[in-house]
Protein backbone atom coordinates (compact mmCIF):
# COMPACT_ATOMS: atom_id res chain seq x y z
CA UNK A 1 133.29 44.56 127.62
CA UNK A 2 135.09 47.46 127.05
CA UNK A 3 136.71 48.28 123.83
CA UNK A 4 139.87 50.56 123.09
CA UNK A 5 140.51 51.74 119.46
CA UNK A 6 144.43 52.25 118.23
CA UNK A 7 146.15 52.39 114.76
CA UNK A 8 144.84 55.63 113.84
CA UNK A 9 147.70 58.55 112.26
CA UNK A 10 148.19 61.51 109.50
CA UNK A 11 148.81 59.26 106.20
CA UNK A 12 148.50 60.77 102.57
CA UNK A 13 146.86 59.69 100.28
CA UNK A 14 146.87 56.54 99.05
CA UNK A 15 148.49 55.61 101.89
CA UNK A 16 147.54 52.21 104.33
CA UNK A 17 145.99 52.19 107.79
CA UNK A 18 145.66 49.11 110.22
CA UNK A 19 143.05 50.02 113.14
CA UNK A 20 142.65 47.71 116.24
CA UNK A 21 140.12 47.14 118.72
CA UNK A 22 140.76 45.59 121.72
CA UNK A 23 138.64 44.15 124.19
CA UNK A 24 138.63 43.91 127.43
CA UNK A 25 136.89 40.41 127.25
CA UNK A 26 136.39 37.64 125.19
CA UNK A 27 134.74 38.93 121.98
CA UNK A 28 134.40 35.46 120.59
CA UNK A 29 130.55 34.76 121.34
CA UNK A 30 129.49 38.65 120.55
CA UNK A 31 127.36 38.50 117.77
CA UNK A 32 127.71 41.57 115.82
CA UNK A 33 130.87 44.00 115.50
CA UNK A 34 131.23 47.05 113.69
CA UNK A 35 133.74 50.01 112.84
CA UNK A 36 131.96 53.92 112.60
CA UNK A 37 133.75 56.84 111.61
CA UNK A 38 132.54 60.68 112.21
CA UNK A 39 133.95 63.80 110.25
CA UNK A 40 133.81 67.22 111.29
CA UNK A 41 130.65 68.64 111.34
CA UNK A 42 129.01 65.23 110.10
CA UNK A 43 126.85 62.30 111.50
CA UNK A 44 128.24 59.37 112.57
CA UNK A 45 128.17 56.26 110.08
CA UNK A 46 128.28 52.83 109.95
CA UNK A 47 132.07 51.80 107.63
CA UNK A 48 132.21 48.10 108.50
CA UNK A 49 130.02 45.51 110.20
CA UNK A 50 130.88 41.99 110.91
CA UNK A 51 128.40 39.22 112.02
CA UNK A 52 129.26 36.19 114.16
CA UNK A 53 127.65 34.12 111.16
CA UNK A 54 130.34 35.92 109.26
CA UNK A 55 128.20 37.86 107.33
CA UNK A 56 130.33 41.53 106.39
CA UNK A 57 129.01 45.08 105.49
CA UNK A 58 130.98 47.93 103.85
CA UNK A 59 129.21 51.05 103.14
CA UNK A 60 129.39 52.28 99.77
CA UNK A 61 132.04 54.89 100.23
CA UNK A 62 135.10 52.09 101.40
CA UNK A 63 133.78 49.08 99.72
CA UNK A 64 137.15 47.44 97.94
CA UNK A 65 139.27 49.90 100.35
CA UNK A 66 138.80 48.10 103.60
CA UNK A 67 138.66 44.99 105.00
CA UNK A 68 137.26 43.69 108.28
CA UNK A 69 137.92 41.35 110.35
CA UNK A 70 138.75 40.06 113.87
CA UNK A 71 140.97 37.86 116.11
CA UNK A 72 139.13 36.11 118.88
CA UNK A 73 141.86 34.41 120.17
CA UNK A 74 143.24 38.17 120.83
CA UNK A 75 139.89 39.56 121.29
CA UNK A 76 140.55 42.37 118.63
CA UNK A 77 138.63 43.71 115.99
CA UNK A 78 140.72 45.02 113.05
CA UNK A 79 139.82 47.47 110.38
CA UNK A 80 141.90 47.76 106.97
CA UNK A 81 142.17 50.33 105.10
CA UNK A 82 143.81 50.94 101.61
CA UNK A 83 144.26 53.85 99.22
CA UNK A 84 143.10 56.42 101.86
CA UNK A 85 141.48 58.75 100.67
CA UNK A 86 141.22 63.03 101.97
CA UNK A 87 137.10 61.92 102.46
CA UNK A 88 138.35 59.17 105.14
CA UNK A 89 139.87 61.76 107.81
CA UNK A 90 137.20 61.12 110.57
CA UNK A 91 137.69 60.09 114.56
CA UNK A 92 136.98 56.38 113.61
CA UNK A 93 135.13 53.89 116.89
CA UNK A 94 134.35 50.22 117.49
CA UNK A 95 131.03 48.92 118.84
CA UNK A 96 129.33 46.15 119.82
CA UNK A 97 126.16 46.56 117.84
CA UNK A 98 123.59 47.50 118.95
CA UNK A 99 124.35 48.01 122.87
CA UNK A 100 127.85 49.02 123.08
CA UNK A 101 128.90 51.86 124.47
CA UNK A 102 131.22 54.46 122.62
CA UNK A 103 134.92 54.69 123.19
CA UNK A 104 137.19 57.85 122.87
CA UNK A 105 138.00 56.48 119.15
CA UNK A 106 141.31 56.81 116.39
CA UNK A 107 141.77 60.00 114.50
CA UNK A 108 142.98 59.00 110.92
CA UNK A 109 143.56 61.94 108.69
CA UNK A 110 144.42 61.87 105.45
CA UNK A 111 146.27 64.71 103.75
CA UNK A 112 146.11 65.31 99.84
């Protein structure tokens, strides 16, 4: 399954964001799904994980910003995210955890 991210743009902030993921297959029976994010001249880390059982993870830095979820019937994974912040700029990728592969990702910057 390959995955393509969109949604990303230059927002201030504040400001709202909707990222997609879509799949090139059905992404109903995959059992874990998450968002990552990298800065400039940082690591790459885990935002948002979703489990098949449902189960959700936000890292501490977005937790009551974002929200996420996903559409099987469209084979998308979304990502929202509210009152952006300057510290959310980052090239922002899907992945099936833990064996995805990377895709070329969603810049979102946020300007103060």
């Amino acid at each position: 399954v390959q995955l393509v991210e969109s949604g990303g743009d230059l927002v201030q902030t504040g400001g709202s964001l909707r990222l997609s993921c879509a799949a090139s297959g059905s992404i109903a029976s995959i059992s874990d799904m998450g968002w990552y994010r990298q800065a400039p001249g940082k690591q790459r880390e885990l935002v948002a994980r979703l489990t098949s059982s449902g189960l959700i993870y936000y890292a501490d830095s977005v937790k009551g910003r974002v929200t996420i979820s996903k559409d099987n019937a469209k084979n998308t994974l979304y990502l929202q995210m509210n009152s952006l912040k300057p510290e959310d700029t980052a090239v922002y990728y899907c992945k099936i955890i833990p064996l995805g592969s990377w895709g070329q990702g969603t810049q979102v910057t946020v300007s103060s």
